[in-house]
PDB file of N, CA and C in Angstrom:
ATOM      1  N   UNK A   1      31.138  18.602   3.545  1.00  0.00           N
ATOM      2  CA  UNK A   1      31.260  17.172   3.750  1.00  0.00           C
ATOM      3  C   UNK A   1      29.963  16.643   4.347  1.00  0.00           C
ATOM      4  N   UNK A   2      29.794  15.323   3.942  1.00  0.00           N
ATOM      5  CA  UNK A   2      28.455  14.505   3.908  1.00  0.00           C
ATOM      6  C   UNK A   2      28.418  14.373   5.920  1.00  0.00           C
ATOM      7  N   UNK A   3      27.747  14.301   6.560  1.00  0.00           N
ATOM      8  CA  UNK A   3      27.922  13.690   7.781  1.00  0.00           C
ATOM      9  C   UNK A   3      27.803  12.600   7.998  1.00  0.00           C
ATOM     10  N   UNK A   4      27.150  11.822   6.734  1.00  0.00           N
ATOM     11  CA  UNK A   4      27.453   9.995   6.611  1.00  0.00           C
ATOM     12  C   UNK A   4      28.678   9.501   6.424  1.00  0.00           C
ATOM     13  N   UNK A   5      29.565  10.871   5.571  1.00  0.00           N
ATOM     14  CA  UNK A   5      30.724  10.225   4.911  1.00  0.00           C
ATOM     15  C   UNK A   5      31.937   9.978   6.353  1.00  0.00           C
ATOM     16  N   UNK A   6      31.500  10.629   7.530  1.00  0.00           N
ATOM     17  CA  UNK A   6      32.166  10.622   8.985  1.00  0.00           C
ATOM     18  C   UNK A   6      31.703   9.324   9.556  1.00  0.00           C
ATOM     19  N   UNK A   7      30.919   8.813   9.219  1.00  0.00           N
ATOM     20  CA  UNK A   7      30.525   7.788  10.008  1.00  0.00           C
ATOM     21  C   UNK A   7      31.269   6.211   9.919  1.00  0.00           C
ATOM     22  N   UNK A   8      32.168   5.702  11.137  1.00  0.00           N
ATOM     23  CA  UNK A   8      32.602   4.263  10.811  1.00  0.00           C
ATOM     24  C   UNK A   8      31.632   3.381   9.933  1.00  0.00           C
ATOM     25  N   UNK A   9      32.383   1.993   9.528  1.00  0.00           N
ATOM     26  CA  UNK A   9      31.918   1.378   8.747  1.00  0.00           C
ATOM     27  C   UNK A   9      30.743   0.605   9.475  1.00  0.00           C
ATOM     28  N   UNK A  10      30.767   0.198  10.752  1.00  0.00           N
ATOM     29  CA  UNK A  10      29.655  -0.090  11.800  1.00  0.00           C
ATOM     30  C   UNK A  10      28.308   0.543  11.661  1.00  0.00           C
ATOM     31  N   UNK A  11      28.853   1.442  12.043  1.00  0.00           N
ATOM     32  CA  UNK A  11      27.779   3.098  11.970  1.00  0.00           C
ATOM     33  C   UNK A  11      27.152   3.022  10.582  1.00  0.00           C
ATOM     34  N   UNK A  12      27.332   2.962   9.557  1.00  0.00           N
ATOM     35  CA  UNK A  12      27.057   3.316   8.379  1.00  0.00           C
ATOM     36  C   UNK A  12      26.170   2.030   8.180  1.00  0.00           C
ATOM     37  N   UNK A  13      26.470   0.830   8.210  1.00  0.00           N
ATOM     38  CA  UNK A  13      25.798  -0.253   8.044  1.00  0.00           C
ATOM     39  C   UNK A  13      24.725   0.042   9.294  1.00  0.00           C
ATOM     40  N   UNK A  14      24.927   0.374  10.124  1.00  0.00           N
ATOM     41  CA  UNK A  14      23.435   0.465  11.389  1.00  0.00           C
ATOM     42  C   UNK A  14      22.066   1.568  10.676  1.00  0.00           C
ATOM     43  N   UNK A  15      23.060   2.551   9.960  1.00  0.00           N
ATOM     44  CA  UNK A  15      22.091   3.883   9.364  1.00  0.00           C
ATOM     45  C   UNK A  15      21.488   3.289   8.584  1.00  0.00           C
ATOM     46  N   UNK A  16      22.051   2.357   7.727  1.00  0.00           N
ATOM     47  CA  UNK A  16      21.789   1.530   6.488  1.00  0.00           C
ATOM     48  C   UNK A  16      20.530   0.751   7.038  1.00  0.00           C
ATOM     49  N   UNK A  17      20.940  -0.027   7.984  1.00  0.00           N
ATOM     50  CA  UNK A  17      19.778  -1.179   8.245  1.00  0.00           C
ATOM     51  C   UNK A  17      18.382   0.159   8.937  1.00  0.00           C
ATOM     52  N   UNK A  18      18.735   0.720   9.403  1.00  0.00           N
ATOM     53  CA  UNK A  18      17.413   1.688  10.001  1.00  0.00           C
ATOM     54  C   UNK A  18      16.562   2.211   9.004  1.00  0.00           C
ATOM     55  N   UNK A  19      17.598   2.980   8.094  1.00  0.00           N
ATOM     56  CA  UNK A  19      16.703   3.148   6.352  1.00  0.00           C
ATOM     57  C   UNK A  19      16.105   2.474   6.308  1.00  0.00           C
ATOM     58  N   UNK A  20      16.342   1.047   6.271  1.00  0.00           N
ATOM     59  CA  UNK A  20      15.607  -0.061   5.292  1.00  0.00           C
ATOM     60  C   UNK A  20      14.313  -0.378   6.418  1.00  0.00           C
ATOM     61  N   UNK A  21      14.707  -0.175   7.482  1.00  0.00           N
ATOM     62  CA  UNK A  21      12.914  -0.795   8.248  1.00  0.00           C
ATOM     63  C   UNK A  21      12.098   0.194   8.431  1.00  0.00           C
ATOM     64  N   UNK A  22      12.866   1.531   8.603  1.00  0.00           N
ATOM     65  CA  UNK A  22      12.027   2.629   8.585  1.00  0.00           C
ATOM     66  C   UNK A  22      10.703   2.769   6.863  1.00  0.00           C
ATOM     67  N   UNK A  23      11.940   2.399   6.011  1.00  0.00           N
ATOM     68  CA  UNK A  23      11.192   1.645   4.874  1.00  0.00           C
ATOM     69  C   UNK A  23      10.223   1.153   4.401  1.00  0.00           C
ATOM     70  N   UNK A  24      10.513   0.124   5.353  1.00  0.00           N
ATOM     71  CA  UNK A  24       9.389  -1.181   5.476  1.00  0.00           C
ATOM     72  C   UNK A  24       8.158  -0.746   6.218  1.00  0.00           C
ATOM     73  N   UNK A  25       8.617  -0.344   7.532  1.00  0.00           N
ATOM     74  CA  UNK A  25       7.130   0.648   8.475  1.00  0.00           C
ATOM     75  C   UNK A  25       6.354   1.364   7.540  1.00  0.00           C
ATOM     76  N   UNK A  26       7.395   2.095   6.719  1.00  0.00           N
ATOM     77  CA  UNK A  26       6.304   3.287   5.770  1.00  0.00           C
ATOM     78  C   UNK A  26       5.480   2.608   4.958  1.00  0.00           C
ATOM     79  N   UNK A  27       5.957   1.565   4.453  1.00  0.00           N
ATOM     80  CA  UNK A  27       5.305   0.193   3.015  1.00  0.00           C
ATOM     81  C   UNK A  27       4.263  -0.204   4.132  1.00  0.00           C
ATOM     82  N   UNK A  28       4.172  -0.501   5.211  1.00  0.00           N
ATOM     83  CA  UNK A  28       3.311  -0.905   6.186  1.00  0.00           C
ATOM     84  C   UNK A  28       2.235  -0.532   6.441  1.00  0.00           C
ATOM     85  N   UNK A  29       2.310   0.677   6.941  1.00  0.00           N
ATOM     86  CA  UNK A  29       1.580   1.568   7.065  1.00  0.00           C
ATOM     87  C   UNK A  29       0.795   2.582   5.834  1.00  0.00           C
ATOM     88  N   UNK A  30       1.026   2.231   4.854  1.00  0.00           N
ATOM     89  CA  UNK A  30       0.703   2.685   3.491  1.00  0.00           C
ATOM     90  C   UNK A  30      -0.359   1.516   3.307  1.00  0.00           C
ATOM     91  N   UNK A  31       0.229   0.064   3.032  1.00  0.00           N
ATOM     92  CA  UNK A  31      -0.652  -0.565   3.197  1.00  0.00           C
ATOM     93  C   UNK A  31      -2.049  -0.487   3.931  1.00  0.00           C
ATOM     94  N   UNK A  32      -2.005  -0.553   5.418  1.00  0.00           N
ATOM     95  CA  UNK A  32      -3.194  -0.544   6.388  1.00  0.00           C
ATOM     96  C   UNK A  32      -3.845   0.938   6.009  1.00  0.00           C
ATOM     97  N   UNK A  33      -3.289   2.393   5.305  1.00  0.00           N
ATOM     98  CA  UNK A  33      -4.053   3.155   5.264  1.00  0.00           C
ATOM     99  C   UNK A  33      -5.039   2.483   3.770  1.00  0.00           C
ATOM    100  N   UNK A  34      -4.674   2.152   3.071  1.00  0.00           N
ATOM    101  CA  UNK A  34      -5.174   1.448   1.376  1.00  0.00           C
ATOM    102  C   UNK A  34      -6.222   0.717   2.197  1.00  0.00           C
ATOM    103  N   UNK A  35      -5.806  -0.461   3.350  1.00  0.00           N
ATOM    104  CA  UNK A  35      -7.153  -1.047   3.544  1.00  0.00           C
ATOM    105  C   UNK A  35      -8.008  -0.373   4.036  1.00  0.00           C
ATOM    106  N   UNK A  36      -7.642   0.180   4.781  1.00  0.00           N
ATOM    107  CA  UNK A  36      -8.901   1.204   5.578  1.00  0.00           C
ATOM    108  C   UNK A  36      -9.619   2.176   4.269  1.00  0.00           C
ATOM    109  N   UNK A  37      -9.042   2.299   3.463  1.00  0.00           N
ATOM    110  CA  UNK A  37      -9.902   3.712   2.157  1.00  0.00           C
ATOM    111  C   UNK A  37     -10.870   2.418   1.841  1.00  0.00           C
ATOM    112  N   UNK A  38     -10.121   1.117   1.410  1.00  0.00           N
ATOM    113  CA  UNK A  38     -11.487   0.198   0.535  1.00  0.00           C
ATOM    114  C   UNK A  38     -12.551   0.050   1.801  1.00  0.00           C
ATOM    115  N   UNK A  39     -12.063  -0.206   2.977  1.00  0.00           N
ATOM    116  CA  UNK A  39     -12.970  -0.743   3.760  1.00  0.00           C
ATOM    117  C   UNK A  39     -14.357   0.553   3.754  1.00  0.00           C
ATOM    118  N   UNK A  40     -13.889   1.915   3.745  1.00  0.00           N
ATOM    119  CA  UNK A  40     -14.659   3.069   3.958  1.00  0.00           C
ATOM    120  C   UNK A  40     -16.050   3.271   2.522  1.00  0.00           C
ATOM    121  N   UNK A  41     -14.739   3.246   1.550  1.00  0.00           N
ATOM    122  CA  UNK A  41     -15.588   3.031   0.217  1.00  0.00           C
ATOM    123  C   UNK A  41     -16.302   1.954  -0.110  1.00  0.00           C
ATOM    124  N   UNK A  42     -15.805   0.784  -0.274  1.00  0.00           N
ATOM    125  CA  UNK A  42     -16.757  -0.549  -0.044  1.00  0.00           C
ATOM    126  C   UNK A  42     -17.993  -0.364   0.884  1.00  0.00           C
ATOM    127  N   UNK A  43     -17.613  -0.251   2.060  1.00  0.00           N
ATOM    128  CA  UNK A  43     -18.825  -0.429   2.923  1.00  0.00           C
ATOM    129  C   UNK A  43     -20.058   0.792   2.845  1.00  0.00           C
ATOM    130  N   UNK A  44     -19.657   1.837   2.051  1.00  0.00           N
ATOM    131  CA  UNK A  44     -20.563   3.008   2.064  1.00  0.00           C
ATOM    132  C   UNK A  44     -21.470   2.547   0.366  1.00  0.00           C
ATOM    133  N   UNK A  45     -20.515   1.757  -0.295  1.00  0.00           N
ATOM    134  CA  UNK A  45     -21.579   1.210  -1.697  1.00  0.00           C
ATOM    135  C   UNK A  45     -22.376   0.142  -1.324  1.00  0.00           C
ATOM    136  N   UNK A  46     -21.734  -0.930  -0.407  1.00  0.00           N
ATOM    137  CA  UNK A  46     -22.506  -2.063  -0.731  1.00  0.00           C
ATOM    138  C   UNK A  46     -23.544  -2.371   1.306  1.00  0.00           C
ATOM    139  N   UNK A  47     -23.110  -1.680   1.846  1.00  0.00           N
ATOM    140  CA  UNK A  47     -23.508  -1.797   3.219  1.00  0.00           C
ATOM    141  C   UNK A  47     -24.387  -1.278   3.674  1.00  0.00           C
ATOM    142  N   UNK A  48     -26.330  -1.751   2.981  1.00  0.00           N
ATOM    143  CA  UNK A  48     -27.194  -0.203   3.444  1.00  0.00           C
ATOM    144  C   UNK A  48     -27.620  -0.668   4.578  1.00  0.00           C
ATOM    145  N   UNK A  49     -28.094  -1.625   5.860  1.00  0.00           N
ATOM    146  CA  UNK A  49     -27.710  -1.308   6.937  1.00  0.00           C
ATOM    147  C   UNK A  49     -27.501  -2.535   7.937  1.00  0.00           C
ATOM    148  N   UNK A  50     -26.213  -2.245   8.457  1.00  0.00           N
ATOM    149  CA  UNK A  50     -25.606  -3.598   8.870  1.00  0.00           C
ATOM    150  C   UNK A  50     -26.343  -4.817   9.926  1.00  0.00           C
ATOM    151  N   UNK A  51     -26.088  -5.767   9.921  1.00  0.00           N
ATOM    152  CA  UNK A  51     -26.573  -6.567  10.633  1.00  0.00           C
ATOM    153  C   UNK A  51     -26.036  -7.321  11.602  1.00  0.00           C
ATOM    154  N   UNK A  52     -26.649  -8.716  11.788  1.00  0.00           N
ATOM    155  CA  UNK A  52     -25.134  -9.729  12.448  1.00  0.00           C
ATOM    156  C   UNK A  52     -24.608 -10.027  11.603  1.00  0.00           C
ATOM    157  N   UNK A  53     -24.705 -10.609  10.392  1.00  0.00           N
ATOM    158  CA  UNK A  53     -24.267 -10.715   9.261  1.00  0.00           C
ATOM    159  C   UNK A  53     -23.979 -10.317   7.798  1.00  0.00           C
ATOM    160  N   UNK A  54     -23.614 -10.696   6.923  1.00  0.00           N
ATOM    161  CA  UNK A  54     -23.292 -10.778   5.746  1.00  0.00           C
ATOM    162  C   UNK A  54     -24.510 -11.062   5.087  1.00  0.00           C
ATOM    163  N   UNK A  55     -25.621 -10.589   4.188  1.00  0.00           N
ATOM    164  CA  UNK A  55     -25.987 -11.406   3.100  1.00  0.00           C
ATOM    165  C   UNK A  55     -25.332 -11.667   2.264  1.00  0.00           C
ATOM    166  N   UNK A  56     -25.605 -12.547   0.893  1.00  0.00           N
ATOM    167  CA  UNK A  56     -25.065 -12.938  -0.492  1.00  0.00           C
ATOM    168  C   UNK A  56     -24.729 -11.368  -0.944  1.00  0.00           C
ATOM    169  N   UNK A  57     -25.659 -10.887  -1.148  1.00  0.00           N
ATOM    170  CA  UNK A  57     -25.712  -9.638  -1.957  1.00  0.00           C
ATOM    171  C   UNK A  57     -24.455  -9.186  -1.776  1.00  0.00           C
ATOM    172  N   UNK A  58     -24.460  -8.277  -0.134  1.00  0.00           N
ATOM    173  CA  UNK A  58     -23.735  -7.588   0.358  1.00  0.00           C
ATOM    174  C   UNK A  58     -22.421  -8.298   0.297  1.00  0.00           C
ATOM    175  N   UNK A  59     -21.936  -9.681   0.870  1.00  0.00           N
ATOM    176  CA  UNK A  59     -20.670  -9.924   0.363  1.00  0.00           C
ATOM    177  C   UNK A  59     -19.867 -10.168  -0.629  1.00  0.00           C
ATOM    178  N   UNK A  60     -20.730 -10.743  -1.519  1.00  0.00           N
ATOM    179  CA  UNK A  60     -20.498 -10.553  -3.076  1.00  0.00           C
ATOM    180  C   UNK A  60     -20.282  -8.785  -3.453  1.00  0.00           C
ATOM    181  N   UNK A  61     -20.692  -7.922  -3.601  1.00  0.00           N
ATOM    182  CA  UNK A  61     -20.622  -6.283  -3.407  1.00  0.00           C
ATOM    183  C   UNK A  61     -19.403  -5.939  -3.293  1.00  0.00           C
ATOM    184  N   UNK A  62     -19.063  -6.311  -1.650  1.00  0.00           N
ATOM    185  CA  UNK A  62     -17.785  -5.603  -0.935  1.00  0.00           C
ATOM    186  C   UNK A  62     -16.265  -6.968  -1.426  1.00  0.00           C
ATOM    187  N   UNK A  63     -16.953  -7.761  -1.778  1.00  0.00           N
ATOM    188  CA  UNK A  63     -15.402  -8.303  -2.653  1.00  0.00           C
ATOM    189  C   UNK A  63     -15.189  -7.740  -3.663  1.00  0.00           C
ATOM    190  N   UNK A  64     -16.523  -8.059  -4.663  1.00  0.00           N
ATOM    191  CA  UNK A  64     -16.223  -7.188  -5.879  1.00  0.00           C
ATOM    192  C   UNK A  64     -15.288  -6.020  -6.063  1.00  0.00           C
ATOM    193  N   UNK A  65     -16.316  -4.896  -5.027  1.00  0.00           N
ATOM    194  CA  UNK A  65     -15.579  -3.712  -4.889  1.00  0.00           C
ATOM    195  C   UNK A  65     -14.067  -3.518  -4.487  1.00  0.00           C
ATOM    196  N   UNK A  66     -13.329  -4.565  -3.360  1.00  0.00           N
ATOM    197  CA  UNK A  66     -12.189  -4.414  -3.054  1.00  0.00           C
ATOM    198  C   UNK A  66     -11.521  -4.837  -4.116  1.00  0.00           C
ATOM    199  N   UNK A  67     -11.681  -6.364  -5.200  1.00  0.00           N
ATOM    200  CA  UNK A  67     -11.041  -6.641  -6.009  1.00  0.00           C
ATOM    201  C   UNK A  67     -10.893  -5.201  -7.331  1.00  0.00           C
ATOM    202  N   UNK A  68     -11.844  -4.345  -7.654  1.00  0.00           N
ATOM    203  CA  UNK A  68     -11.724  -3.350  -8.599  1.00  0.00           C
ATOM    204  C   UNK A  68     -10.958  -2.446  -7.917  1.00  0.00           C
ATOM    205  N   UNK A  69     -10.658  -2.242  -6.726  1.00  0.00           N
ATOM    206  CA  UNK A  69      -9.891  -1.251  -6.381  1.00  0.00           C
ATOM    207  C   UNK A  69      -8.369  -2.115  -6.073  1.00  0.00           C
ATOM    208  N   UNK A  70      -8.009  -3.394  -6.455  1.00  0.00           N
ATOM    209  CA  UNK A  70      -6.952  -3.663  -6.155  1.00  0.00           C
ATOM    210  C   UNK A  70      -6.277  -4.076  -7.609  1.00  0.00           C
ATOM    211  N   UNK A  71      -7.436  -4.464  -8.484  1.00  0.00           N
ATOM    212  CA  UNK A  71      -6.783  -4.345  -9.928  1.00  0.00           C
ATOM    213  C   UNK A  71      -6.343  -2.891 -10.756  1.00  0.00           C
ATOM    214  N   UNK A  72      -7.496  -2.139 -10.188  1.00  0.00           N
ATOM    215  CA  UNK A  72      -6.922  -0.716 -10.125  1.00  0.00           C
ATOM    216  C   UNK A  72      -5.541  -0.048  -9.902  1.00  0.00           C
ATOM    217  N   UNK A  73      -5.145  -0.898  -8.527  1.00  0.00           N
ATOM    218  CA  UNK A  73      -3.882  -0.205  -8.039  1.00  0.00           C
ATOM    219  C   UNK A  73      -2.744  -0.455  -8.770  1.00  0.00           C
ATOM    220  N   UNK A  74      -3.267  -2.189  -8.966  1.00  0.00           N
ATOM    221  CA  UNK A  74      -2.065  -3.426  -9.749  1.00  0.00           C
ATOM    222  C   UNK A  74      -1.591  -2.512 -11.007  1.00  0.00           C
ATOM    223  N   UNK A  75      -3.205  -1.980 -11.728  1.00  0.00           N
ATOM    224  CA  UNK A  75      -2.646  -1.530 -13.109  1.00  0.00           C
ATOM    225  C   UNK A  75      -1.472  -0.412 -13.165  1.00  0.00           C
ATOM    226  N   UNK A  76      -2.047   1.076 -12.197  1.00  0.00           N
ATOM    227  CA  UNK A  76      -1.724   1.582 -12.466  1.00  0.00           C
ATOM    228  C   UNK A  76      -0.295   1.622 -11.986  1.00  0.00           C
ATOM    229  N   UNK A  77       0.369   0.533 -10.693  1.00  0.00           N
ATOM    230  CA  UNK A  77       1.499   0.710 -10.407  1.00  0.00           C
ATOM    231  C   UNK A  77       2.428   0.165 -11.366  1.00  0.00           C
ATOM    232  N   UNK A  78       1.646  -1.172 -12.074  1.00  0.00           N
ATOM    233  CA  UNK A  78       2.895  -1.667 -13.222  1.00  0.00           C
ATOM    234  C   UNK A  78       2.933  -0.107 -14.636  1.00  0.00           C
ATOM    235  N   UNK A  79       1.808   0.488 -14.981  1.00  0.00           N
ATOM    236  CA  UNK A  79       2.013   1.493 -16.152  1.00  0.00           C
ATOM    237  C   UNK A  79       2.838   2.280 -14.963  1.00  0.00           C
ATOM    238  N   UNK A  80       2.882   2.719 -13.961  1.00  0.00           N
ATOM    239  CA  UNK A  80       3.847   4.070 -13.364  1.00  0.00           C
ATOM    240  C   UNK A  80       5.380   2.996 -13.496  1.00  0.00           C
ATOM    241  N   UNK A  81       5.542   1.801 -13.187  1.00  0.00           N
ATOM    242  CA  UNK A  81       6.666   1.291 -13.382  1.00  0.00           C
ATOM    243  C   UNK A  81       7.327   0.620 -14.850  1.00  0.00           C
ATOM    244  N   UNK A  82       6.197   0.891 -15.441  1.00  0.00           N
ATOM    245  CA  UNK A  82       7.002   0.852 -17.381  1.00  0.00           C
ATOM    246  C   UNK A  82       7.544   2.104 -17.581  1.00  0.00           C
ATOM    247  N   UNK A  83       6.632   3.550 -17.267  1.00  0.00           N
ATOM    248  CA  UNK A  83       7.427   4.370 -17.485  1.00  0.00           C
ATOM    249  C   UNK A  83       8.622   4.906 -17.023  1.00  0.00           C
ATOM    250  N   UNK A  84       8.680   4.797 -15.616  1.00  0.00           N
ATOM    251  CA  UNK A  84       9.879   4.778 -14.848  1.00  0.00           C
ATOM    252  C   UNK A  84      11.513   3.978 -15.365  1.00  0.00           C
ATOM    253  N   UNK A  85      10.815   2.785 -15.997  1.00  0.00           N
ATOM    254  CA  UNK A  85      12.033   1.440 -16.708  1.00  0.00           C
ATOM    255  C   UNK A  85      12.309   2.744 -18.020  1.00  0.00           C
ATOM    256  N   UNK A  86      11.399   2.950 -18.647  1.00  0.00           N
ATOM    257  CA  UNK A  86      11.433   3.455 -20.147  1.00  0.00           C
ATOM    258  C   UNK A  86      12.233   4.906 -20.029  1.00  0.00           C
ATOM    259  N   UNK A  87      12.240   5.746 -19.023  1.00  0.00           N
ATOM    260  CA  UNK A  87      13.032   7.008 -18.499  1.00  0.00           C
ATOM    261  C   UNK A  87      14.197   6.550 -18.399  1.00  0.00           C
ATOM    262  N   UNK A  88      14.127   5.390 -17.761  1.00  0.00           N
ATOM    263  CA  UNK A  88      15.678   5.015 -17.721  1.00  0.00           C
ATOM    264  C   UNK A  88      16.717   4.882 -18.314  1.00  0.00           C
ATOM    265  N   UNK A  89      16.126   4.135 -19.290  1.00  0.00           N
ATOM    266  CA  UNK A  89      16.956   3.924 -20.668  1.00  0.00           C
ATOM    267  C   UNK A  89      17.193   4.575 -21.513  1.00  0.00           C
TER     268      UNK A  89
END
């Protein structure tokens, strides 16, 4: 027997809601590690040595670069989620 399947209906909805933010923390924290990889990679292509500021060059560079690594991600998460739909069926 399940040790969820013991649990009141209270209980079960509390486990329930903890799943779901524990969830969310992980989506969170997945996130901030993604920014930190572009920030590492970006700044090691376009950053040869820092200043007080930004030039043109350099900020034009490190957008570029974050936008290719975020169309990157876009692509490959919608093709991992066609195939996932297409398994399904």
């Amino acid at each position: 027997m399940d040790s969820f399947d013991s649990l009141s209906v209270s209980e079960k909805a509390e486990a329930t809601e903890l799943q779901r933010l524990i969830a969310v923390e992980q989506q969170k924290a997945q996130f901030q590690a993604q920014v930190h990889n572009f920030t590492d990679i970006c700044w090691d292509k376009c950053v040869d040595s820092p200043g007080s500021k930004l030039d043109y060059r350099t900020e034009t560079c490190l957008v570029s670069c974050v936008e290719r690594f975020i169309d990157t991600t876009l692509a490959i998460t919608n093709r991992f989620t066609q195939m996932v739909q297409k398994g399904a069926h």
